[in-house]
N, C-alpha and C. Protein backbone atom coordinates (compact mmCIF):
# COMPACT_ATOMS: atom_id res chain seq x y z
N UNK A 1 -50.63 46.10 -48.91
CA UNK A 1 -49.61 47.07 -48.56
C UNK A 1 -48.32 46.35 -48.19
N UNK A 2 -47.37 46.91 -48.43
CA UNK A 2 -45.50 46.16 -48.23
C UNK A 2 -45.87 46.44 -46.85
N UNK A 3 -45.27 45.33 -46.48
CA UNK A 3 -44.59 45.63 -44.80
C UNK A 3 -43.14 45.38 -44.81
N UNK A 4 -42.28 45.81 -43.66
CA UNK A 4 -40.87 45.95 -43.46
C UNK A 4 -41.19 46.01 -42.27
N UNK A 5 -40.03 45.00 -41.84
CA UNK A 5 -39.25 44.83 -40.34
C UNK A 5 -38.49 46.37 -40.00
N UNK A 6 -38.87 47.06 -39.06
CA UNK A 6 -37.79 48.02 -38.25
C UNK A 6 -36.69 47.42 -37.45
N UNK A 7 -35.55 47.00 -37.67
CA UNK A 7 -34.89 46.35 -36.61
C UNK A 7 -34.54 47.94 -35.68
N UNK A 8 -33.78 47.49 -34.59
CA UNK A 8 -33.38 48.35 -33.74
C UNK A 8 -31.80 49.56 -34.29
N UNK A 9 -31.19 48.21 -35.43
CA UNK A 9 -30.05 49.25 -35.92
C UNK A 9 -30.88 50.23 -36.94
N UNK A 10 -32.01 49.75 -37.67
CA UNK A 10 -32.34 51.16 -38.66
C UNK A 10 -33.00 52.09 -37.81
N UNK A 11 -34.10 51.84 -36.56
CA UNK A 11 -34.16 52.68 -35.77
C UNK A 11 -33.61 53.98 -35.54
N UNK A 12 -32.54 53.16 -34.58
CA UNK A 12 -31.32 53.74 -33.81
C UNK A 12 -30.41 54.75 -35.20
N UNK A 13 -30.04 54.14 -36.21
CA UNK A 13 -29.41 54.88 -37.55
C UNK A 13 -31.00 56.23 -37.74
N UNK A 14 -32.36 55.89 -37.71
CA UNK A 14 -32.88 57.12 -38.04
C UNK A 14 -32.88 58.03 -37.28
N UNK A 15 -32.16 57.99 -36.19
CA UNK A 15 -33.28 58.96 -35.33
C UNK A 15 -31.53 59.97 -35.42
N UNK A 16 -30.30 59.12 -35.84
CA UNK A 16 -29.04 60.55 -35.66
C UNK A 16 -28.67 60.96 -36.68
N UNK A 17 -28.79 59.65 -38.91
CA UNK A 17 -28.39 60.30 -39.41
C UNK A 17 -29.46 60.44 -39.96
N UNK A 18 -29.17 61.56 -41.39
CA UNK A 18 -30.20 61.36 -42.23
C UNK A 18 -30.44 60.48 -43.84
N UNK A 19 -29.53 59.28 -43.50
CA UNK A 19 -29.33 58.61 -44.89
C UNK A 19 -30.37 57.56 -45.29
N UNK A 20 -30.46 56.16 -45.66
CA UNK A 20 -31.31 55.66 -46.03
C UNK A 20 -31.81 55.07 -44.94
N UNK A 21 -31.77 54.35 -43.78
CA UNK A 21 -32.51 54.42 -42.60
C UNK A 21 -33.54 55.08 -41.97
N UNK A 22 -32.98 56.55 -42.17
CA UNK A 22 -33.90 57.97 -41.74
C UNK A 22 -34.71 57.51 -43.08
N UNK A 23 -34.78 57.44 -44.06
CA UNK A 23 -35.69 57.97 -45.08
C UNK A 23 -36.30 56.45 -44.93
N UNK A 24 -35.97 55.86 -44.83
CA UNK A 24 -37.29 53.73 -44.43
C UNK A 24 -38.02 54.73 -43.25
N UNK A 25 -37.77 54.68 -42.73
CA UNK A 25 -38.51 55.14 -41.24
C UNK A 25 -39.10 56.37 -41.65
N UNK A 26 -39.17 57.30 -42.29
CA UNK A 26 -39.96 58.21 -42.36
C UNK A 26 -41.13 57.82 -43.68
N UNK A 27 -40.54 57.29 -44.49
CA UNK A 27 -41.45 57.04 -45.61
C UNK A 27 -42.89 55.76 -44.71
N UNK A 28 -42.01 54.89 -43.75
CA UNK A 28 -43.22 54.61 -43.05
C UNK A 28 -43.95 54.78 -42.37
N UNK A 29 -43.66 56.08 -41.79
CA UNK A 29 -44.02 57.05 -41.08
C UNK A 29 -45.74 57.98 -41.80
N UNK A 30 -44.97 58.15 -43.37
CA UNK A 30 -45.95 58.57 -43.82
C UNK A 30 -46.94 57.77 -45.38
N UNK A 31 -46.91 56.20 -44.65
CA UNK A 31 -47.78 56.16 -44.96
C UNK A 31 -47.56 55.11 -46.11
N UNK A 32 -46.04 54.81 -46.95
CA UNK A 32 -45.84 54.26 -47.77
C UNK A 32 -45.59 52.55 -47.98
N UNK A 33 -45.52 52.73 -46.85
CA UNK A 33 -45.58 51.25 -46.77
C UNK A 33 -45.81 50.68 -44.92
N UNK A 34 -45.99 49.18 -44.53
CA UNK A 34 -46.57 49.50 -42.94
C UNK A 34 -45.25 49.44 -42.24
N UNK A 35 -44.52 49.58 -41.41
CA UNK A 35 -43.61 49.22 -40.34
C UNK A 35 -43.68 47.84 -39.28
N UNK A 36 -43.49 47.38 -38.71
CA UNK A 36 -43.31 46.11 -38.68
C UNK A 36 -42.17 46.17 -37.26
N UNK A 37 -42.62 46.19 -36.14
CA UNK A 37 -41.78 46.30 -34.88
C UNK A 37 -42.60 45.12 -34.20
N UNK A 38 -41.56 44.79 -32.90
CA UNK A 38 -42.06 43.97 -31.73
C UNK A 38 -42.03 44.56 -30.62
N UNK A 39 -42.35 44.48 -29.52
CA UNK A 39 -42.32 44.85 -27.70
C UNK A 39 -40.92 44.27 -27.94
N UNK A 40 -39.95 43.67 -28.13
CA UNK A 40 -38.72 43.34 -28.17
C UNK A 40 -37.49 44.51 -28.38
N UNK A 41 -38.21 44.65 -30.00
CA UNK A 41 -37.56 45.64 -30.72
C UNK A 41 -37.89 46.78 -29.98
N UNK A 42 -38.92 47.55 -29.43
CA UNK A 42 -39.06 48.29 -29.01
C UNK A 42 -38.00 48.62 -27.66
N UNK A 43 -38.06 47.31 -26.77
CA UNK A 43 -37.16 47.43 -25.62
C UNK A 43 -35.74 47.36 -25.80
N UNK A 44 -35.50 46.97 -26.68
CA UNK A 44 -33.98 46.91 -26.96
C UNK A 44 -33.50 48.26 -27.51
N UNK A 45 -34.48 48.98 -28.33
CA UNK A 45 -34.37 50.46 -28.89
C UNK A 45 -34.22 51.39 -27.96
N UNK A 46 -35.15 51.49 -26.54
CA UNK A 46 -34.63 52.20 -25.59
C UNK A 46 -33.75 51.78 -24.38
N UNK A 47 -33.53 50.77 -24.47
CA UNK A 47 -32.35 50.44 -23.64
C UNK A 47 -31.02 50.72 -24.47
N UNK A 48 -31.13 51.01 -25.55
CA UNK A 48 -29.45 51.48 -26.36
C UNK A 48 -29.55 53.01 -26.24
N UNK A 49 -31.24 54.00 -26.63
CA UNK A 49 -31.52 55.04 -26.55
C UNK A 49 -30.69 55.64 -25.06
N UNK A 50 -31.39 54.88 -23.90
CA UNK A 50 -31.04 55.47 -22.48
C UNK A 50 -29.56 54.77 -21.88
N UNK A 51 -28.91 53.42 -22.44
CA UNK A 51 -27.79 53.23 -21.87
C UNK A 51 -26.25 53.94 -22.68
N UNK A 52 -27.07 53.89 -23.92
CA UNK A 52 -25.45 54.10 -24.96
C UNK A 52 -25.26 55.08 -25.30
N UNK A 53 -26.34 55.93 -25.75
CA UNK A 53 -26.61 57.45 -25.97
C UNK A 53 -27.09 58.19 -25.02
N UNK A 54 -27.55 57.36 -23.85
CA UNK A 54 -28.24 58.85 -23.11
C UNK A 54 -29.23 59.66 -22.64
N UNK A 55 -29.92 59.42 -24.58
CA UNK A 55 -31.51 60.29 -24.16
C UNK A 55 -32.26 60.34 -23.13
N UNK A 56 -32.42 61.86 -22.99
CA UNK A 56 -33.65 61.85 -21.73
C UNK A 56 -34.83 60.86 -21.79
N UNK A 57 -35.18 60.56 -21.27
CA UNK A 57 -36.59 59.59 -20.50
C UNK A 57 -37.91 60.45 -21.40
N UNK A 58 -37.60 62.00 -21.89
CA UNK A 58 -38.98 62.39 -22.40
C UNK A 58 -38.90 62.05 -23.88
N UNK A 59 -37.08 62.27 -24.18
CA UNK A 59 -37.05 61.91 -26.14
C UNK A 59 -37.57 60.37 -26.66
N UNK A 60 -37.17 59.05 -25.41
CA UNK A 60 -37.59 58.25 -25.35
C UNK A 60 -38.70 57.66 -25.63
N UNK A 61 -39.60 58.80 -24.67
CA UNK A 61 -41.12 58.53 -24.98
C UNK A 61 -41.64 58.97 -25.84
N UNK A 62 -41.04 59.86 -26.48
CA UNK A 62 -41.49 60.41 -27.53
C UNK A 62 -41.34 59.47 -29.38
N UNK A 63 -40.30 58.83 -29.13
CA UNK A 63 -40.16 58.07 -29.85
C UNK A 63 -40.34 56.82 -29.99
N UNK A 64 -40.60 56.03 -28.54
CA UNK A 64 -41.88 55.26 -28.09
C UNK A 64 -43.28 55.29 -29.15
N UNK A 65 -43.34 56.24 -29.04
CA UNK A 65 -44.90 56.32 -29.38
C UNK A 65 -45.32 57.05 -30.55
N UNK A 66 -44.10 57.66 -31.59
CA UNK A 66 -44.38 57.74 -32.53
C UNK A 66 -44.18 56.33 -33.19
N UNK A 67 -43.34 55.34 -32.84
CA UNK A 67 -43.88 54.04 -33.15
C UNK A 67 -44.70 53.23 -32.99
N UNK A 68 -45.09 53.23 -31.88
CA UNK A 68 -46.39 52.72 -31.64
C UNK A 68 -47.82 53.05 -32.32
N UNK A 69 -47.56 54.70 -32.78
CA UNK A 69 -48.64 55.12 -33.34
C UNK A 69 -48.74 54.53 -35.08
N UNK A 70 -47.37 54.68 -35.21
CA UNK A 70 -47.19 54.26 -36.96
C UNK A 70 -46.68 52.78 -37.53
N UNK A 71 -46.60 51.94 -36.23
CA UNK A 71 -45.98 50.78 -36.86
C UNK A 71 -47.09 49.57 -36.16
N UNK A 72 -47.18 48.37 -37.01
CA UNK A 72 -47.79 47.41 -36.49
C UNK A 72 -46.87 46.90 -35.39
N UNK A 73 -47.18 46.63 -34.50
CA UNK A 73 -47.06 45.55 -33.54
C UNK A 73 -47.17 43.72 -33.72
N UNK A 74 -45.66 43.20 -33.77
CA UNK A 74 -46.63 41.47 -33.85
C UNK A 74 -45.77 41.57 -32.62
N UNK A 75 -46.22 39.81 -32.18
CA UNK A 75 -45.82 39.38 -31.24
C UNK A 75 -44.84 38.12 -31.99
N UNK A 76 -43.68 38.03 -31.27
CA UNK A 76 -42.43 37.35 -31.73
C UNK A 76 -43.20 35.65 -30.85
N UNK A 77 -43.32 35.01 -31.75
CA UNK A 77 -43.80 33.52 -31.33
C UNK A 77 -42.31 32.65 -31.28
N UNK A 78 -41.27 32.61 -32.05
CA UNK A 78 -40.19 31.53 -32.25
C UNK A 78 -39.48 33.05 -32.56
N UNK A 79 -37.91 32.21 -32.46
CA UNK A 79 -36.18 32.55 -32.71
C UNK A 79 -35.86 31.77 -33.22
N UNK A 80 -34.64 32.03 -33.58
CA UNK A 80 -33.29 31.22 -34.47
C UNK A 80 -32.42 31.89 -34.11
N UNK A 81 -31.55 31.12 -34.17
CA UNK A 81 -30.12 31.79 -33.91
C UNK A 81 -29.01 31.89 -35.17
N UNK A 82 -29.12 32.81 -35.56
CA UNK A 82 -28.59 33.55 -36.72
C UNK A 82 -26.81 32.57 -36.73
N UNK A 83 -26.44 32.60 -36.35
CA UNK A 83 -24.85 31.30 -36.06
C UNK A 83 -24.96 30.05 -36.39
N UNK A 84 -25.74 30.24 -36.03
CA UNK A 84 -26.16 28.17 -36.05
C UNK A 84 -26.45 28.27 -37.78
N UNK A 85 -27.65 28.97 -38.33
CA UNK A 85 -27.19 29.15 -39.88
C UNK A 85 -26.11 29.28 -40.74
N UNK A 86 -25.38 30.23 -40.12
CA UNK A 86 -24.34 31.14 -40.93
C UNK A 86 -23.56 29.48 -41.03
N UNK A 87 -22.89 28.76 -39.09
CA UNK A 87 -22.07 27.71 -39.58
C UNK A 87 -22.65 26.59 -40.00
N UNK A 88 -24.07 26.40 -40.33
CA UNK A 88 -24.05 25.80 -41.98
C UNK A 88 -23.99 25.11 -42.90
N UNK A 89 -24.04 26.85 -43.03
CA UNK A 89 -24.23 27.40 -44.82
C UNK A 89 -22.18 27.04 -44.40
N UNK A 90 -21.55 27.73 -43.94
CA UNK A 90 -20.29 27.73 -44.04
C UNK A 90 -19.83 26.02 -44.08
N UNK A 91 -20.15 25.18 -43.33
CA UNK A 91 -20.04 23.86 -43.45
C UNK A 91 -20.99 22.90 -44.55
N UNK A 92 -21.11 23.53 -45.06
CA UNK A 92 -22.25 22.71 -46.45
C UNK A 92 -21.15 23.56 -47.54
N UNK A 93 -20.41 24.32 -47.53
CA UNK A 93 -19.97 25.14 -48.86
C UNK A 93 -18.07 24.53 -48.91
N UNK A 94 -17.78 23.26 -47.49
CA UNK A 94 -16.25 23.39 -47.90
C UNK A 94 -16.43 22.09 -48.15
């Protein structure tokens, strides 16, 4: 079965519009391929949910746990820092 990463921006993009974000997240929802979140991703999703937008504490949980119910869980072992690449790729290309 495909798996796909949920980051927190396609999240956050499914749950207000309904464009291709909403439709990744629902198609994994039902079934088409697995979802792919962390306890990371998860906490960073409701800390933007409850600091930037707002949502009540119950929409939260509610969306808590329709991920939890439909997406694998890994555990994040290592990082990178996405900069340190970018300058590089940017310093290998002049």
């Amino acid at each position: 079965m495909i798996r796909a990463v949920l980051d927190t921006n396609i999240i956050i993009s499914s749950v207000f519009w309904k464009g291709a974000p909403h439709e990744a997240v629902k198609r994994g929802i039902l079934g088409e391929y697995l979802g792919v979140i962390s306890a990371e991703i998860i906490d960073e999703v409701v800390d933007r949910l409850r600091n930037k937008f707002h949502f009540s504490e119950e929409n939260i949980q509610e969306l808590v746990d329709i991920l939890l119910m439909y997406c694998h869980i890994v555990e994040v072992t290592s990082t990178f820092d996405v900069s340190e690449i970018a300058n590089r790729t940017l310093h290998a290309s002049t």
